[in-house]
Protein backbone atom coordinates (compact mmCIF):
# COMPACT_ATOMS: atom_id res chain seq x y z
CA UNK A 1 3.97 -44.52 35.47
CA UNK A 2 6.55 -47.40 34.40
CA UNK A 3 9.78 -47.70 36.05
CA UNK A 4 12.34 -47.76 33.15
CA UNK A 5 16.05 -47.65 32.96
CA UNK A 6 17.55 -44.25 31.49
CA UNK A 7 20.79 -43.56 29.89
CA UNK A 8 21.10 -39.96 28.62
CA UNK A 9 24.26 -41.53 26.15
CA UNK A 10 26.49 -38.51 27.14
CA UNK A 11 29.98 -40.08 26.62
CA UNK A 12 31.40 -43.35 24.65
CA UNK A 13 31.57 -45.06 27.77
CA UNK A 14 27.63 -45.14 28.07
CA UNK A 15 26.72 -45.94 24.99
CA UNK A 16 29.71 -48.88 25.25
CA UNK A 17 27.89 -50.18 28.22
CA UNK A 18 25.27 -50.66 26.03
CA UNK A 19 26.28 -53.05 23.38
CA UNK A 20 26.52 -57.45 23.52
CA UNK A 21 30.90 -58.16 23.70
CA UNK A 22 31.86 -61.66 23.14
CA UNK A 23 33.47 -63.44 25.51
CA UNK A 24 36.71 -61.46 26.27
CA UNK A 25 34.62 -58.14 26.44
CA UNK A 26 35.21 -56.75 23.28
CA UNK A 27 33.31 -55.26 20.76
CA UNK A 28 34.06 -54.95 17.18
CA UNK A 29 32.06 -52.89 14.80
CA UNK A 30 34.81 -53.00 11.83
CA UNK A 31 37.02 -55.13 9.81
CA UNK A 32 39.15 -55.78 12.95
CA UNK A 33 42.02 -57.88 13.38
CA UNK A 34 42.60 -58.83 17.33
CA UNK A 35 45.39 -60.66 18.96
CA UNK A 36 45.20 -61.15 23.22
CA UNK A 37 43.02 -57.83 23.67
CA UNK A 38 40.02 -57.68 26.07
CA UNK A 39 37.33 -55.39 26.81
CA UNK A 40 37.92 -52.63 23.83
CA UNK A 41 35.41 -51.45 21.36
CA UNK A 42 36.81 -50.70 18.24
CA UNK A 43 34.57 -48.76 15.28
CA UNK A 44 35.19 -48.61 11.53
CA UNK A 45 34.89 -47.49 8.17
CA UNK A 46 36.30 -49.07 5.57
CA UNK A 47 39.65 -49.93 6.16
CA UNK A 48 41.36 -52.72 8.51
CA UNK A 49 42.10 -52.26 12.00
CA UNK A 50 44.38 -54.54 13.84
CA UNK A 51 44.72 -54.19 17.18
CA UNK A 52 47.06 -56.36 19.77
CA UNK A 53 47.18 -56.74 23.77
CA UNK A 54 44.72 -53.55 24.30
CA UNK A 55 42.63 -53.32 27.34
CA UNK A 56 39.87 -50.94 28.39
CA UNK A 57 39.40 -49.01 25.33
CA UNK A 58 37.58 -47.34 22.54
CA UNK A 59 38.84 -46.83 18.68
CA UNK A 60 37.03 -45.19 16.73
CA UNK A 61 38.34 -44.90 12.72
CA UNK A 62 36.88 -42.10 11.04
CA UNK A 63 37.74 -40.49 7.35
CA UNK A 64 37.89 -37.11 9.37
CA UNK A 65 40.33 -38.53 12.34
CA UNK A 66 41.03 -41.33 14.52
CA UNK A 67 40.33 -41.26 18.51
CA UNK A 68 42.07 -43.45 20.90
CA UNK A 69 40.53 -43.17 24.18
CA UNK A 70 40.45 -45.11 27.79
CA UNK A 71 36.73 -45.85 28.07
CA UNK A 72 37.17 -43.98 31.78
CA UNK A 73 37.90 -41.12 30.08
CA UNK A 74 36.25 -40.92 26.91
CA UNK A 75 34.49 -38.02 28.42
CA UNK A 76 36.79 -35.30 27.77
CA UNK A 77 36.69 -35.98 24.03
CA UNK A 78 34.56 -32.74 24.83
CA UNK A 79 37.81 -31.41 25.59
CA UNK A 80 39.36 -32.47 22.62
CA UNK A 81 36.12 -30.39 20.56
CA UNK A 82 37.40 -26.90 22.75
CA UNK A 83 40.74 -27.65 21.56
CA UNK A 84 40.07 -27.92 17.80
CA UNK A 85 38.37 -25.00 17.84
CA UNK A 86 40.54 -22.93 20.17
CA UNK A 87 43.19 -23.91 17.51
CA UNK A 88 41.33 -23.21 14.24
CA UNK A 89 41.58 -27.30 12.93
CA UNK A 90 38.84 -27.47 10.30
CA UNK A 91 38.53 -30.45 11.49
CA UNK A 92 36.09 -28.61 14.24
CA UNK A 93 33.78 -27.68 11.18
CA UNK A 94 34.76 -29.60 8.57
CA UNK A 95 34.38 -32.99 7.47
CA UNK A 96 35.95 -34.97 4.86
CA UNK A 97 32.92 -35.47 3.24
CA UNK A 98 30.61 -32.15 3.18
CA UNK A 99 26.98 -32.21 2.14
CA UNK A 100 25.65 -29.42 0.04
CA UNK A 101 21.80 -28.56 -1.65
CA UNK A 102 23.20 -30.00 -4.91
CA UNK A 103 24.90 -33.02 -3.83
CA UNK A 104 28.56 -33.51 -1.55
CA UNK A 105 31.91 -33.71 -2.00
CA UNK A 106 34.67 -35.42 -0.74
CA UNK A 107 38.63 -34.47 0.20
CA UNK A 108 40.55 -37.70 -1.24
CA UNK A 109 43.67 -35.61 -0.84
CA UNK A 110 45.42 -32.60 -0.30
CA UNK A 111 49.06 -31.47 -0.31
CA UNK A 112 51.24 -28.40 -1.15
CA UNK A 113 49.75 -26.28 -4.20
CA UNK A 114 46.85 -29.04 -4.89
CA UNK A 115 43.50 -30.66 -3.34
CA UNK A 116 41.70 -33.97 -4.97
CA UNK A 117 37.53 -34.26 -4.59
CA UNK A 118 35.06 -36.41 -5.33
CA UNK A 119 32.29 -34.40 -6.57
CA UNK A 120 28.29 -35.66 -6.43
CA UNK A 121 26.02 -34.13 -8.17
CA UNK A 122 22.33 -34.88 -7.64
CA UNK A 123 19.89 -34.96 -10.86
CA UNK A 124 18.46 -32.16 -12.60
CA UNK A 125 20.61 -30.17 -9.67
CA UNK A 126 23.73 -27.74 -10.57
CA UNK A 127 26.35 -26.02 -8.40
CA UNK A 128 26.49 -22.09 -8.52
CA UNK A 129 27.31 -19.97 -10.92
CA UNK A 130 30.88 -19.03 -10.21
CA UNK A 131 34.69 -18.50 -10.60
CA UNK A 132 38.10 -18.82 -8.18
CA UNK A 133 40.76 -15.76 -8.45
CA UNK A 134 43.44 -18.72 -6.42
CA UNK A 135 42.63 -21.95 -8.06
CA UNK A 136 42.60 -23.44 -11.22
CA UNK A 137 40.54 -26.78 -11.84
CA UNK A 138 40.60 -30.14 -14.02
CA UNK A 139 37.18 -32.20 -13.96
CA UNK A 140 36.97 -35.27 -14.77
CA UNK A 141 33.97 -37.21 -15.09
CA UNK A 142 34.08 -40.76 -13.88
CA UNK A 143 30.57 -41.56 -13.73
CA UNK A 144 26.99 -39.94 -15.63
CA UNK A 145 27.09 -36.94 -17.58
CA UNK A 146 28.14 -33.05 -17.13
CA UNK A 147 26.57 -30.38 -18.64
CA UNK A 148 29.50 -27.87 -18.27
CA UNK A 149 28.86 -23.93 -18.34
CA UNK A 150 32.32 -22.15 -18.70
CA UNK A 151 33.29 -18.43 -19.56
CA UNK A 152 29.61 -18.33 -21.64
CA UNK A 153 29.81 -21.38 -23.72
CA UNK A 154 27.51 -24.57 -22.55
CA UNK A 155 28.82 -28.07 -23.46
CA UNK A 156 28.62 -31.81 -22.53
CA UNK A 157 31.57 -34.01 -20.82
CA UNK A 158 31.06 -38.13 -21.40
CA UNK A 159 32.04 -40.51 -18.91
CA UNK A 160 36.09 -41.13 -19.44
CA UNK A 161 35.79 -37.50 -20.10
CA UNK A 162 37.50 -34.34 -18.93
CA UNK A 163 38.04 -30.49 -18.74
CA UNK A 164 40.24 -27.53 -17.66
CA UNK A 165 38.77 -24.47 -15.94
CA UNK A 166 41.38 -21.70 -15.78
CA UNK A 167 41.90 -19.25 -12.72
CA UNK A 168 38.92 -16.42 -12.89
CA UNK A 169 37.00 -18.63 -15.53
CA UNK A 170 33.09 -18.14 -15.09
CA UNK A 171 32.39 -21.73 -14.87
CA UNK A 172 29.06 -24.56 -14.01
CA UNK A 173 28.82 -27.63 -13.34
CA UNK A 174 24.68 -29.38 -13.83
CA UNK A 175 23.51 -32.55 -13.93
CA UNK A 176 20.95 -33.23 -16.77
CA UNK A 177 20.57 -36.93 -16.38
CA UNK A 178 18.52 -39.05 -14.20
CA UNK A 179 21.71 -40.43 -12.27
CA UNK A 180 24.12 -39.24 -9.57
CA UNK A 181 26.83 -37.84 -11.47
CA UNK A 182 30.26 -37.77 -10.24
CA UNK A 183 33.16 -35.48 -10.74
CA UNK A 184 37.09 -36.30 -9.85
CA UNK A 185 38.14 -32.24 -9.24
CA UNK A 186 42.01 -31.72 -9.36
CA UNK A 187 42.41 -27.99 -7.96
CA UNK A 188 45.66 -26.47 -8.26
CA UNK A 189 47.07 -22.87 -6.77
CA UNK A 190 48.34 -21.17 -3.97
CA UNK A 191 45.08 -21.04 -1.84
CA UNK A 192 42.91 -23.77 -1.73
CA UNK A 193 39.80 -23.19 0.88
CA UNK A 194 36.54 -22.65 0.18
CA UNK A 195 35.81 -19.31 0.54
CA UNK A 196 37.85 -18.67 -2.88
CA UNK A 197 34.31 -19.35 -4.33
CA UNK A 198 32.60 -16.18 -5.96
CA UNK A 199 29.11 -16.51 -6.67
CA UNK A 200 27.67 -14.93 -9.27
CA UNK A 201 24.04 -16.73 -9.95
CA UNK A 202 23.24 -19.60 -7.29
CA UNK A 203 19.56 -21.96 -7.49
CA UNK A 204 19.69 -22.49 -3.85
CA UNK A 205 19.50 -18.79 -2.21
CA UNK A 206 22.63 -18.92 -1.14
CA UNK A 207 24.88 -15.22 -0.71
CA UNK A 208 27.81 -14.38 -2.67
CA UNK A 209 30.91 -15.50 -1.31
CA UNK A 210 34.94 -14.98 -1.20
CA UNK A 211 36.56 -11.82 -2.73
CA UNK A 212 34.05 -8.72 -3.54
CA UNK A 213 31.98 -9.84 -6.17
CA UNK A 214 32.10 -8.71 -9.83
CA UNK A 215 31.22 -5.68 -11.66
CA UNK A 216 27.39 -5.72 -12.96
CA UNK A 217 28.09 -5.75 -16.44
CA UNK A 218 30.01 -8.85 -15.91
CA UNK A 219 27.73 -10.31 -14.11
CA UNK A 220 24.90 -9.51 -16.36
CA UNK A 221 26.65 -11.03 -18.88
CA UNK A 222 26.77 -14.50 -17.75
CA UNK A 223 23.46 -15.07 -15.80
């Protein structure tokens, strides 16, 4: 038997009461710039956060979004979770950066007809087998090497090198080198989510998604 302290770290508020402030109460786990504020708790990615004359509260400064709570009532950021999803926000199941068995990707940007990733491909790992009936795509490759699979035909992209993939193009992306490679996607169309993805051959197990899939002769061509 030991008697031990116990916090179950259910809220931001209990872990807060956790951490070593300096002398006006704060807490600063980011590039922070502070003028006059006292007892706030401020976390961080990568970019600056300046903050002036706050009291009592959290920041936290996400890719995905930023939350601006008094530490009193950082519980009903559970509220805020209902919300999301009572609304539909892919932000409830969604993040900016989205891991996958072949790598992750990352949303730089998005706007009317277009969407800009950062695609990561692991080694001697490839993404499905696959085309978009919405969405046309430019690749290009700012880091390793691609070994690019489109409408049949198999072909390398260099570093400083790039690509088109049309709407309904079969298309591949694989990694045949021994380092990450990375992909800047451009996509371009009406409809940009992913389940305009139709799988037609896929390494990891994974079903067939998006519209109905393809006719067999089709298919059998390709895999």
């Amino acid at each position: 038997p030991k008697n031990l302290g116990w916090s179950d770290l259910g809220s931001w508020q209990a872990w807060d009461e956790l951490l070593l402030k300096d002398k006006q109460g704060n807490k600063f786990l980011a590039e922070v710039m502070d003028i006059d504020s006292r007892n706030i708790t401020v976390v961080g990615t990568k970019r600056l956060v300046a903050t002036i004359g706050l009291e009592d509260l959290i920041v936290v400064d996400t890719p995905d979004a930023l939350l601006i709570t008094r530490k009193n009532r950082s519980e009903d950021v559970k509220k805020l979770v209902e919300s999301l999803k009572e609304r539909k926000r892919e932000e409830h199941y969604l993040h900016k950066t989205v891991k996958r068995p072949w790598g992750a990707y990352t949303v730089l940007d998005t706007g009317m007809g277009f969407k800009i990733k950062l695609m990561e491909v692991k080694p001697d790992h490839s993404l499905s087998l696959q085309l978009h009936r919405k969405r046309s795509e430019h690749w290009v490759v700012v880091e390793g090497k691609a070994q690019i699979t489109r409408d049949g035909r198999a072909f390398i992209v260099n570093t400083n090198e790039s690509t088109f993939i049309p709407m309904s193009c079969v298309h591949r992306i694989a990694n045949p080198g021994d380092t990450i490679l990375r992909i800047v996607e451009v996509q371009s169309g009406d409809y940009l989510e992913e389940d305009d993805i139709e799988r037609l051959e896929d390494r990891y197990g994974r079903e067939k998604s998006g519209v109905p899939c393809v006719s067999v002769s089709r298919t059998n061509r390709y895999v």
